[in-house]
PDB file of N, CA and C in Angstrom:
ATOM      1  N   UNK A   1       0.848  -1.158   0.000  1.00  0.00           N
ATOM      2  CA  UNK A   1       0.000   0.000   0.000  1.00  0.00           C
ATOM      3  C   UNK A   1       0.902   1.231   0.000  1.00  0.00           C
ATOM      4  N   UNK A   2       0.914   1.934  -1.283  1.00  0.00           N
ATOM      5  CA  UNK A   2       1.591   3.450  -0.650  1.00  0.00           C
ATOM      6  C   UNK A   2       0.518   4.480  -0.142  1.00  0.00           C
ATOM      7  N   UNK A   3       1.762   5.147   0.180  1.00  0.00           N
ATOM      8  CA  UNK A   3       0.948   6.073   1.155  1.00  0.00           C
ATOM      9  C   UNK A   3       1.138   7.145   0.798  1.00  0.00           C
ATOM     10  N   UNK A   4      -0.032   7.713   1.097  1.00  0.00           N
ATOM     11  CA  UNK A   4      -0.774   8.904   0.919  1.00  0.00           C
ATOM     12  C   UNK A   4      -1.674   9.892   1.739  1.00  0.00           C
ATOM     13  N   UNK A   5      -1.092  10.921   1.871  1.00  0.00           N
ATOM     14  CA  UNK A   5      -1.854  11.879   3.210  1.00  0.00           C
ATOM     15  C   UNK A   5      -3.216  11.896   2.970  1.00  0.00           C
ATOM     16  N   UNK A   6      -3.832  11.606   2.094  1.00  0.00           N
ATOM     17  CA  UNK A   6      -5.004  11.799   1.606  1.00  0.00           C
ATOM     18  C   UNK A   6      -5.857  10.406   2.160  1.00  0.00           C
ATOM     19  N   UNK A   7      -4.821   9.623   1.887  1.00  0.00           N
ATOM     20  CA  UNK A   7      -5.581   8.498   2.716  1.00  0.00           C
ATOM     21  C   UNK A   7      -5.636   8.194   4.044  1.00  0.00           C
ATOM     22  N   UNK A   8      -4.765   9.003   4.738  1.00  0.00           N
ATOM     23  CA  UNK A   8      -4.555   9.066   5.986  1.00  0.00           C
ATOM     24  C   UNK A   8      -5.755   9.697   6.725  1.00  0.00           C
ATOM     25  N   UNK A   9      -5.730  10.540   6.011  1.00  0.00           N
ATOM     26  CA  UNK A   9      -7.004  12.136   6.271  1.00  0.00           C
ATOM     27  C   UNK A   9      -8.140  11.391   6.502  1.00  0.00           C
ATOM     28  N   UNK A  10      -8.456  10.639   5.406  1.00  0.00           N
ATOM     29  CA  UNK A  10     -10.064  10.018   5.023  1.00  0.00           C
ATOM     30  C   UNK A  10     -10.377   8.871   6.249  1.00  0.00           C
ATOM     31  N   UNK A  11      -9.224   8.207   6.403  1.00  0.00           N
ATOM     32  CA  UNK A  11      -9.554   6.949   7.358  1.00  0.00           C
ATOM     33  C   UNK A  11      -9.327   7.728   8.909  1.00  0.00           C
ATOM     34  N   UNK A  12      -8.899   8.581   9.079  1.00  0.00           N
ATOM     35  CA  UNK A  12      -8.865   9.914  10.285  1.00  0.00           C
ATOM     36  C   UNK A  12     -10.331   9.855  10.880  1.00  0.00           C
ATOM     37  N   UNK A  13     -11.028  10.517   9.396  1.00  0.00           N
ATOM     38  CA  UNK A  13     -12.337  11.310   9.740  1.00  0.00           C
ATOM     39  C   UNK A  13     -13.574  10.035   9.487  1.00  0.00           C
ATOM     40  N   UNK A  14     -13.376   8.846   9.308  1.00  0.00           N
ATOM     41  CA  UNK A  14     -14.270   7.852   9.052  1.00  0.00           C
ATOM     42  C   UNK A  14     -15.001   7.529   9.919  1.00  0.00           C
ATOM     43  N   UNK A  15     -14.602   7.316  11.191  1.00  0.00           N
ATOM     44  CA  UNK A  15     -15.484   6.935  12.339  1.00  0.00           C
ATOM     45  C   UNK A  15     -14.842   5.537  13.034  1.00  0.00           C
ATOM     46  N   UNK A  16     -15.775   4.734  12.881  1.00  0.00           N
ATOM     47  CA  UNK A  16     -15.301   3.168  13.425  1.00  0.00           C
ATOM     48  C   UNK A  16     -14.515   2.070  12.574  1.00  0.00           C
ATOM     49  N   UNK A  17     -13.120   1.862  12.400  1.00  0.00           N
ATOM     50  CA  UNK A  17     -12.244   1.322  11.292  1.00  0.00           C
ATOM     51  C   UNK A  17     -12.861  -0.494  11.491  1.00  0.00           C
ATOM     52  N   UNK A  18     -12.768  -0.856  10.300  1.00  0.00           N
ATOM     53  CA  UNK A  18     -12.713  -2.688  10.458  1.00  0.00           C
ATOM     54  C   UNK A  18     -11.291  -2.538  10.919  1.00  0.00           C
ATOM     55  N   UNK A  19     -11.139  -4.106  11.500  1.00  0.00           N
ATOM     56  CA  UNK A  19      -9.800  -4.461  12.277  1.00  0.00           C
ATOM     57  C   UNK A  19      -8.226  -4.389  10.882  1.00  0.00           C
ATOM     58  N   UNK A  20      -9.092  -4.623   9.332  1.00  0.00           N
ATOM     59  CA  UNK A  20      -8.002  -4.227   8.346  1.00  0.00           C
ATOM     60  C   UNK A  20      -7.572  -2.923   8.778  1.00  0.00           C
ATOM     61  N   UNK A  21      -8.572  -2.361   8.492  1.00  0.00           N
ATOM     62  CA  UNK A  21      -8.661  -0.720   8.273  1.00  0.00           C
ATOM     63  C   UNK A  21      -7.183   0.036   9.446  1.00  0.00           C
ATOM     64  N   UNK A  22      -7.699  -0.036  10.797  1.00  0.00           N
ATOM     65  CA  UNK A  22      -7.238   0.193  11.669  1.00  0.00           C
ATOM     66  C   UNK A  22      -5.591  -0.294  11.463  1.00  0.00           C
ATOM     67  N   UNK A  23      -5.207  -1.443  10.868  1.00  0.00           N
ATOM     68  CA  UNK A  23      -3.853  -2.112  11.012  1.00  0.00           C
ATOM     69  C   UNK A  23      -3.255  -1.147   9.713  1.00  0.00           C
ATOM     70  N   UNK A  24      -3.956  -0.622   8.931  1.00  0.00           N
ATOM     71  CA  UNK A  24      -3.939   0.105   7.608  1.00  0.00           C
ATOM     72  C   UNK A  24      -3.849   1.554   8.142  1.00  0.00           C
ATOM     73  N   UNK A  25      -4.383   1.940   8.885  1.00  0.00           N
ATOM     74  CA  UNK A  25      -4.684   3.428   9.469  1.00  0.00           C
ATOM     75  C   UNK A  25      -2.938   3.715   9.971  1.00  0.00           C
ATOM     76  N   UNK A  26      -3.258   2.358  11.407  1.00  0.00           N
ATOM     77  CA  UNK A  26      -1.764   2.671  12.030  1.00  0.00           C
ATOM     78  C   UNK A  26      -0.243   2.820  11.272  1.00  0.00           C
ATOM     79  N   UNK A  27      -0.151   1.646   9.975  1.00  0.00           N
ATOM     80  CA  UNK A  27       0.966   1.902   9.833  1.00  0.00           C
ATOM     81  C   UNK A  27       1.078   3.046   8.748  1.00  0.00           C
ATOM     82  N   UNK A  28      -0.162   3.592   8.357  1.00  0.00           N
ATOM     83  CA  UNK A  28       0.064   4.968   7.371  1.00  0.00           C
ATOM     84  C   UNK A  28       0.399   6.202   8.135  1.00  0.00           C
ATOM     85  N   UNK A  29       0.039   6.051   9.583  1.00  0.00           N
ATOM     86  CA  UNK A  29       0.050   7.067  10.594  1.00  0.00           C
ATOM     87  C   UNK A  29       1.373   7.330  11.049  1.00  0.00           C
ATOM     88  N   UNK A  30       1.931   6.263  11.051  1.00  0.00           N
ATOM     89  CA  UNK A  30       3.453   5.735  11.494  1.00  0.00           C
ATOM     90  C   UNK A  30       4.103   6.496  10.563  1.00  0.00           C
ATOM     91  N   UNK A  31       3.751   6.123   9.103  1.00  0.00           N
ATOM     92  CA  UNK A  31       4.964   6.434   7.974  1.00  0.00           C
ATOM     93  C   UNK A  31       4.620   8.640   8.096  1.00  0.00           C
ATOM     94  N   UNK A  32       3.445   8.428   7.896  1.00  0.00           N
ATOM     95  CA  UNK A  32       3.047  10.019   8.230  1.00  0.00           C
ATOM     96  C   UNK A  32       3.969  10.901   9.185  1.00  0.00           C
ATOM     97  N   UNK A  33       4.087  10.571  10.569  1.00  0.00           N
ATOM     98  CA  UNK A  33       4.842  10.723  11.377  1.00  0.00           C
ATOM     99  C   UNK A  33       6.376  11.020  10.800  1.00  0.00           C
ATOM    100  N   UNK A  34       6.711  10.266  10.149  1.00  0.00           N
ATOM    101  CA  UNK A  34       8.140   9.805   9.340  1.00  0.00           C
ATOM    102  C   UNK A  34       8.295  11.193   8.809  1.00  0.00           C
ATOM    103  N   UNK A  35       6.954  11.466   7.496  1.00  0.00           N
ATOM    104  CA  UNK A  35       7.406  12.651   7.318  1.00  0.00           C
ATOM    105  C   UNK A  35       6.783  13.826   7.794  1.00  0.00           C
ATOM    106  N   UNK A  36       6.577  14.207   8.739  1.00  0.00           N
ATOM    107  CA  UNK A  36       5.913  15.435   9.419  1.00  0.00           C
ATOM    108  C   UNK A  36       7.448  15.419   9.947  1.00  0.00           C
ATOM    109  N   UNK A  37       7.964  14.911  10.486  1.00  0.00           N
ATOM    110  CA  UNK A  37       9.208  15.083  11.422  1.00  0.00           C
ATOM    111  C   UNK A  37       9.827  15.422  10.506  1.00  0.00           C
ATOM    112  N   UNK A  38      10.226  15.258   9.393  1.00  0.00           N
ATOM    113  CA  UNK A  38      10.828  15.644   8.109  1.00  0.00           C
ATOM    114  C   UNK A  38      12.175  14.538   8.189  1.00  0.00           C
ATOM    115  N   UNK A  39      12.246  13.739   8.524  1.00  0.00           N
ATOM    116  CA  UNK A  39      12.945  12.385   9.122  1.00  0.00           C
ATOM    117  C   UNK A  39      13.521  11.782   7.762  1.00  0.00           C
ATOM    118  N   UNK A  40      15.260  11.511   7.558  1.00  0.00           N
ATOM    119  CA  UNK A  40      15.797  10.671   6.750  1.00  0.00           C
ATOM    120  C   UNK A  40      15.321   9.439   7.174  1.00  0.00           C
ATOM    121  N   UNK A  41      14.715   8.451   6.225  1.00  0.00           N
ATOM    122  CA  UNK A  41      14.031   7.287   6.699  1.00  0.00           C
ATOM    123  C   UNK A  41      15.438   6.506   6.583  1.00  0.00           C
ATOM    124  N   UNK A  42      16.475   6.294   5.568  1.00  0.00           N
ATOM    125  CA  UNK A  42      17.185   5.744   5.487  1.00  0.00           C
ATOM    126  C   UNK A  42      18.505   5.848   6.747  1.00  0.00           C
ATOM    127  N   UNK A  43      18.903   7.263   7.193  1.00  0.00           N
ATOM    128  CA  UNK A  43      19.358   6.866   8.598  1.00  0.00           C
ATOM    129  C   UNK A  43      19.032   6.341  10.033  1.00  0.00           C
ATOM    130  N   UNK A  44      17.535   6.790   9.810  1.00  0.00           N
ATOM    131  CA  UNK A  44      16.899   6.998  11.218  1.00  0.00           C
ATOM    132  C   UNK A  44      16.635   5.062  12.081  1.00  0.00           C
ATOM    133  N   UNK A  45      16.513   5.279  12.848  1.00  0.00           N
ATOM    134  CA  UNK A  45      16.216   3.686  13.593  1.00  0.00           C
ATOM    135  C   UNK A  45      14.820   4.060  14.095  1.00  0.00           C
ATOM    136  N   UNK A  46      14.176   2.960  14.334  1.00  0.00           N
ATOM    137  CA  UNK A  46      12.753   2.874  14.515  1.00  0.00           C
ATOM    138  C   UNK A  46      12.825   1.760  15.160  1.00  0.00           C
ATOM    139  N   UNK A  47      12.236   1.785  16.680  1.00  0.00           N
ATOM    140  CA  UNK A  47      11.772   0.600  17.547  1.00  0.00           C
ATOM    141  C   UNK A  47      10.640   1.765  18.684  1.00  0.00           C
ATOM    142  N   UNK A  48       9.526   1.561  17.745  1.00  0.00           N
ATOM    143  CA  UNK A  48       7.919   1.977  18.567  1.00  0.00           C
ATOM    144  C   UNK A  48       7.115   0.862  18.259  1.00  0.00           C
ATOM    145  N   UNK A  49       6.080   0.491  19.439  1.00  0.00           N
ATOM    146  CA  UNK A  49       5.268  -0.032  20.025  1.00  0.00           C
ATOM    147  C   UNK A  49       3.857   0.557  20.176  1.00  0.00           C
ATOM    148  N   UNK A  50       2.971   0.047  19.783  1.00  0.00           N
ATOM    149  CA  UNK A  50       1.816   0.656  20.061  1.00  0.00           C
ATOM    150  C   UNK A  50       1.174  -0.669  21.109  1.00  0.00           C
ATOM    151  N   UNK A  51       0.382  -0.873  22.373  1.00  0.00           N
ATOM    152  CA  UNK A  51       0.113  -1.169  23.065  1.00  0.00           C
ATOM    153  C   UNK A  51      -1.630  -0.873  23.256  1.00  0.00           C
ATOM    154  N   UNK A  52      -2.445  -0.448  22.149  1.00  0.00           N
ATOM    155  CA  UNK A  52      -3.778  -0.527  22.455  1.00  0.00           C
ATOM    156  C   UNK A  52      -4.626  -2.530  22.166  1.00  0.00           C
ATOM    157  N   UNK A  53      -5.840  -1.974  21.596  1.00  0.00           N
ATOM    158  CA  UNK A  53      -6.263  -3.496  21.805  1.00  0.00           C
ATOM    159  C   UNK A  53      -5.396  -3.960  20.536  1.00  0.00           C
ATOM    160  N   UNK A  54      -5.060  -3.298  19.421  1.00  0.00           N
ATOM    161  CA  UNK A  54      -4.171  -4.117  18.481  1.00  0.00           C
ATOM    162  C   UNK A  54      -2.764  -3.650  18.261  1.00  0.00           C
ATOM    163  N   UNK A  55      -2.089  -4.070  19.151  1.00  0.00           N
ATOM    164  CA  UNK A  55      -0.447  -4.396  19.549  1.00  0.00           C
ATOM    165  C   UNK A  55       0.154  -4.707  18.147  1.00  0.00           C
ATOM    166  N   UNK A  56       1.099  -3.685  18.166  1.00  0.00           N
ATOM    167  CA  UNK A  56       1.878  -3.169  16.903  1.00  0.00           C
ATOM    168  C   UNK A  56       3.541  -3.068  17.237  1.00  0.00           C
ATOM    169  N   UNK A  57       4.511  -3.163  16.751  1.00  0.00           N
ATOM    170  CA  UNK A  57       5.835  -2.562  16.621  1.00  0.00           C
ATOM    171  C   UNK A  57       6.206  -2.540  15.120  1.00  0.00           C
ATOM    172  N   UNK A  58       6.991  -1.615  15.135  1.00  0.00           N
ATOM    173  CA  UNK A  58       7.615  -0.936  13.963  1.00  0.00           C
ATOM    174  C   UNK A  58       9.495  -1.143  14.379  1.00  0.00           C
ATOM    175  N   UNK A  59       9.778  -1.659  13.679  1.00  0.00           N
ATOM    176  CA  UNK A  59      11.392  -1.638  13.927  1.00  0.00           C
ATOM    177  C   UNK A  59      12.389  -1.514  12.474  1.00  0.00           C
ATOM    178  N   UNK A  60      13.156  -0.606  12.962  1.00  0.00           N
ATOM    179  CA  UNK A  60      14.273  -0.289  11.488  1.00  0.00           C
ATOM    180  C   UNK A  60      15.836  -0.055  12.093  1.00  0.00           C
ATOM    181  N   UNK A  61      16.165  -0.635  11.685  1.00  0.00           N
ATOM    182  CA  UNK A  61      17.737  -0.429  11.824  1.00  0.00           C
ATOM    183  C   UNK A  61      18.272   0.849  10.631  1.00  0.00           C
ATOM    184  N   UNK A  62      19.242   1.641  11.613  1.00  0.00           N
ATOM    185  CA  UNK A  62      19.689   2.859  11.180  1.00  0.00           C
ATOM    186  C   UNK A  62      20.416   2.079   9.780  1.00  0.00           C
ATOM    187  N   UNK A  63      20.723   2.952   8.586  1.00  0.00           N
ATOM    188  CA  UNK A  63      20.972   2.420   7.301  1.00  0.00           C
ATOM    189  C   UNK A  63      19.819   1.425   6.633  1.00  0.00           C
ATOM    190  N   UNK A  64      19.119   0.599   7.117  1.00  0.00           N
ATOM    191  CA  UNK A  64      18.559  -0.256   6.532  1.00  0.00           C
ATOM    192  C   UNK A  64      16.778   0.604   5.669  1.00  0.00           C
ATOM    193  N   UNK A  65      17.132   0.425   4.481  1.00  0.00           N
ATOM    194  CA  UNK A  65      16.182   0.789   3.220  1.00  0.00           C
ATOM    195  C   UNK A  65      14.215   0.207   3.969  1.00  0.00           C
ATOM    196  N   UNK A  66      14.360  -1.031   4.389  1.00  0.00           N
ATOM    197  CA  UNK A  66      13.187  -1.101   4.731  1.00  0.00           C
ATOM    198  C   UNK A  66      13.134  -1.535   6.488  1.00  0.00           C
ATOM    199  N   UNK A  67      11.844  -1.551   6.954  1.00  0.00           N
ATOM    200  CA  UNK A  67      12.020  -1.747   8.593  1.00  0.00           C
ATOM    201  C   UNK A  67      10.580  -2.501   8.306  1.00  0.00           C
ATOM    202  N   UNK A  68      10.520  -3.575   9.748  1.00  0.00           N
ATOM    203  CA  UNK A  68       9.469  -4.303   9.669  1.00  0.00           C
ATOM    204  C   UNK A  68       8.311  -4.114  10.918  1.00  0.00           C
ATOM    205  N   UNK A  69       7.446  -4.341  10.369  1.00  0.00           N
ATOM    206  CA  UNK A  69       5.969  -4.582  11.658  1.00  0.00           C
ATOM    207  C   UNK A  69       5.106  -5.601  11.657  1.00  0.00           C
ATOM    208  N   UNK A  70       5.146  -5.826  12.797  1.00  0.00           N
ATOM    209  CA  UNK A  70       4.398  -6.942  13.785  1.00  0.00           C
ATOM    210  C   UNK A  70       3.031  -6.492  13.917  1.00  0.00           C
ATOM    211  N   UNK A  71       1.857  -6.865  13.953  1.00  0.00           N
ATOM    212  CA  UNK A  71       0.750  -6.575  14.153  1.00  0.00           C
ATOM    213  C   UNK A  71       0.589  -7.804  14.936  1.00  0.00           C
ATOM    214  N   UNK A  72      -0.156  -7.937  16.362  1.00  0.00           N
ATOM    215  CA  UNK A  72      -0.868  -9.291  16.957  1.00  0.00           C
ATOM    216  C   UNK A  72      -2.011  -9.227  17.135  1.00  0.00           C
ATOM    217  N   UNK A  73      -3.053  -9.897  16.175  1.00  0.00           N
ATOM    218  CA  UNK A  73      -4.566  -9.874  16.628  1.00  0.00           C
ATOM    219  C   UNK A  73      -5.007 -11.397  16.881  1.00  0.00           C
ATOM    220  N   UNK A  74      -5.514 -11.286  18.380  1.00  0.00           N
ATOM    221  CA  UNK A  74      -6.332 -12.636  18.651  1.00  0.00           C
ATOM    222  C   UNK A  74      -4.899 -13.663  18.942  1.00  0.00           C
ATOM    223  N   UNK A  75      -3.604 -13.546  18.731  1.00  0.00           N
ATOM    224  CA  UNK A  75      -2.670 -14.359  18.735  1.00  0.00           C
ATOM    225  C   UNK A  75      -2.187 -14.391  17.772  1.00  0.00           C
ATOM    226  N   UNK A  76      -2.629 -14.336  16.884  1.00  0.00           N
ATOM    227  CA  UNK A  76      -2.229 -14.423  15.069  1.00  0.00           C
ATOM    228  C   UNK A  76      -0.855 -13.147  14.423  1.00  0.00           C
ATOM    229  N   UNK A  77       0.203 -13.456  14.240  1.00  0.00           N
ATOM    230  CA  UNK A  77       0.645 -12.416  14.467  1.00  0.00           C
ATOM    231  C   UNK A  77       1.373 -12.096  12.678  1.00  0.00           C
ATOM    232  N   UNK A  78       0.902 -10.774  12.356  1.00  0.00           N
ATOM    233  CA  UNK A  78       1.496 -10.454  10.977  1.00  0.00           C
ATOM    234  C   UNK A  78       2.706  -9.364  10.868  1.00  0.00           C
ATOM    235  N   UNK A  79       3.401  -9.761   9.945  1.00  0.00           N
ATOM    236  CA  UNK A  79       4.280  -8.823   9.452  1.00  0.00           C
ATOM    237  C   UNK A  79       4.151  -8.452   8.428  1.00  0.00           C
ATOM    238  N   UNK A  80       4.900  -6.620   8.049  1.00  0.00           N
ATOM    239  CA  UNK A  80       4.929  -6.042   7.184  1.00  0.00           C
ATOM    240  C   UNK A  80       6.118  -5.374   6.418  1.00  0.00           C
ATOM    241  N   UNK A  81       6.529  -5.040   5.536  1.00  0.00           N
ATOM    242  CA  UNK A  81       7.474  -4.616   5.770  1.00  0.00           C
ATOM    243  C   UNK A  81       7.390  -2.886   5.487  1.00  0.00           C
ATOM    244  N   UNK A  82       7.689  -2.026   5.481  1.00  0.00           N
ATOM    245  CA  UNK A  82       7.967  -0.727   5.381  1.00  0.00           C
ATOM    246  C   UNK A  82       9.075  -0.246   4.960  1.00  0.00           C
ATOM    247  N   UNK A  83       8.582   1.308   3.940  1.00  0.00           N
ATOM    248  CA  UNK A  83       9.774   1.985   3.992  1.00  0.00           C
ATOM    249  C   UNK A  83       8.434   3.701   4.162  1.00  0.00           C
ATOM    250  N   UNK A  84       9.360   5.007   4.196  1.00  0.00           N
ATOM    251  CA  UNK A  84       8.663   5.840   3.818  1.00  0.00           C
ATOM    252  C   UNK A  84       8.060   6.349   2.812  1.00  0.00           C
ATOM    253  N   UNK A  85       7.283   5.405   1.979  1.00  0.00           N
ATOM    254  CA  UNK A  85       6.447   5.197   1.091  1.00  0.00           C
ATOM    255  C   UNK A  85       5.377   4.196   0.671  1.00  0.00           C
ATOM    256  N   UNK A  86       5.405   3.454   1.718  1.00  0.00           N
ATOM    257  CA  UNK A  86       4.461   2.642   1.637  1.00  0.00           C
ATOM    258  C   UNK A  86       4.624   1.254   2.591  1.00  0.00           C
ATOM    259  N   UNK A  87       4.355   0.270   2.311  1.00  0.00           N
ATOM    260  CA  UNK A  87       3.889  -1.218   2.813  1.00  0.00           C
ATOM    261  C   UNK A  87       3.528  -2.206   2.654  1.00  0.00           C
ATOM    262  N   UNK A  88       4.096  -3.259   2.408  1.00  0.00           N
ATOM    263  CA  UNK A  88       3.126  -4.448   2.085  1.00  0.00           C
ATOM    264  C   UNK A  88       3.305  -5.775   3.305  1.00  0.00           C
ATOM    265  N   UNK A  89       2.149  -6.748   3.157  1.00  0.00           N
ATOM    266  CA  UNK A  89       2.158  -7.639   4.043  1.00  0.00           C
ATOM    267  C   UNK A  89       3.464  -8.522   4.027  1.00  0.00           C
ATOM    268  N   UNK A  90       3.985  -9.085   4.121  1.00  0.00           N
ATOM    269  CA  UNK A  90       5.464  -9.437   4.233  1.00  0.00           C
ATOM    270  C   UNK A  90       5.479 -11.277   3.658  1.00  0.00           C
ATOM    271  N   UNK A  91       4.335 -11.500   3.484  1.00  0.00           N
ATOM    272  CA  UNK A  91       4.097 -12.628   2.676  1.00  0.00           C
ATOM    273  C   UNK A  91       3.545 -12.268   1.184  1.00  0.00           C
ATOM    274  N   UNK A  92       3.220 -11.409   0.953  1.00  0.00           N
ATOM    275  CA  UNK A  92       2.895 -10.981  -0.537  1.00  0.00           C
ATOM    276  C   UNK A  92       4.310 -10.514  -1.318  1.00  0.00           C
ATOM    277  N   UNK A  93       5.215 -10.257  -0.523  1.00  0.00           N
ATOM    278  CA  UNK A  93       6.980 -10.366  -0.623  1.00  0.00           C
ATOM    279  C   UNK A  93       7.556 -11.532  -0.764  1.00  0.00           C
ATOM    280  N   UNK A  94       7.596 -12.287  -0.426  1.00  0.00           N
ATOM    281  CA  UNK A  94       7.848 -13.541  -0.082  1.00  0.00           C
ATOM    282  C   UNK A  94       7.267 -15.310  -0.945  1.00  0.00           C
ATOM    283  N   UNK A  95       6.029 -14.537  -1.475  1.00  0.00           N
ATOM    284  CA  UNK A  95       5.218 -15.387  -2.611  1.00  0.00           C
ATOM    285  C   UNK A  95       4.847 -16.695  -1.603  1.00  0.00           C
ATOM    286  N   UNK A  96       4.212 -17.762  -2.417  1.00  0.00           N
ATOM    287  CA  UNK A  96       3.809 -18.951  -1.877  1.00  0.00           C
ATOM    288  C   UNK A  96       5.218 -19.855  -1.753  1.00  0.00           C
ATOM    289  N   UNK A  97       5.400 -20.235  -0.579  1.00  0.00           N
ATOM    290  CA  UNK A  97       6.930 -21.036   0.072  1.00  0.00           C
ATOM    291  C   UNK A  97       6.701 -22.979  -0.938  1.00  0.00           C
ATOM    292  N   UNK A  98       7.934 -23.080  -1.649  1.00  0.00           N
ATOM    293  CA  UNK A  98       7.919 -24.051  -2.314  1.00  0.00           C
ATOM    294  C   UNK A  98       8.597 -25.034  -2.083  1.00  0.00           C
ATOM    295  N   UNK A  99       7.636 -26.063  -1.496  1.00  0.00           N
ATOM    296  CA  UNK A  99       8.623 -27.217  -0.963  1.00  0.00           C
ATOM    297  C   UNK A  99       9.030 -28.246  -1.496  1.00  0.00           C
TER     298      UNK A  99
END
């Protein structure tokens, strides 16, 4: 998903997010953050935590091009990967595993 302030805005002012939505909200909010701070994504390190009912971390190692997130819902736990431009689920990277 790239990101876009515009989409940030809209899912802002929506009201009550589905549990996608919300995991979609947070990490556009995250990258948002990125640039409001006006933040080199490529030096900066990233280890934040979000701690509401859907438990999040964001982690990037200083130099490293992309940084990853954890989402845990119900036990089930997903990753993503990130840069300051967008996101994808970290198995749509990865394709179907061939054994």
């Amino acid at each position: 998903m790239k990101y876009f302030e515009a989409a940030v805005m809209k899912m802002l002012t929506a009201g009550e997010l589905s549990l996608e939505d919300q995991i979609k909200f947070n990490i556009l909010n995250f990258i948002r953050t990125i640039h409001l701070n006006n933040q080199n994504f490529i030096e900066s390190q990233f280890e934040s935590e979000f701690f509401e009912e859907l438990p999040m971390t964001f982690q990037k190692n200083e130099g490293q091009v992309m940084g990853l997130i954890t989402a845990t819902i119900d036990g089930e736990v997903r990753k993503y990967v990130f840069n300051d431009l967008g996101n994808e689920p970290l198995e749509y990277l990865l394709g179907p595993v061939r054994g």
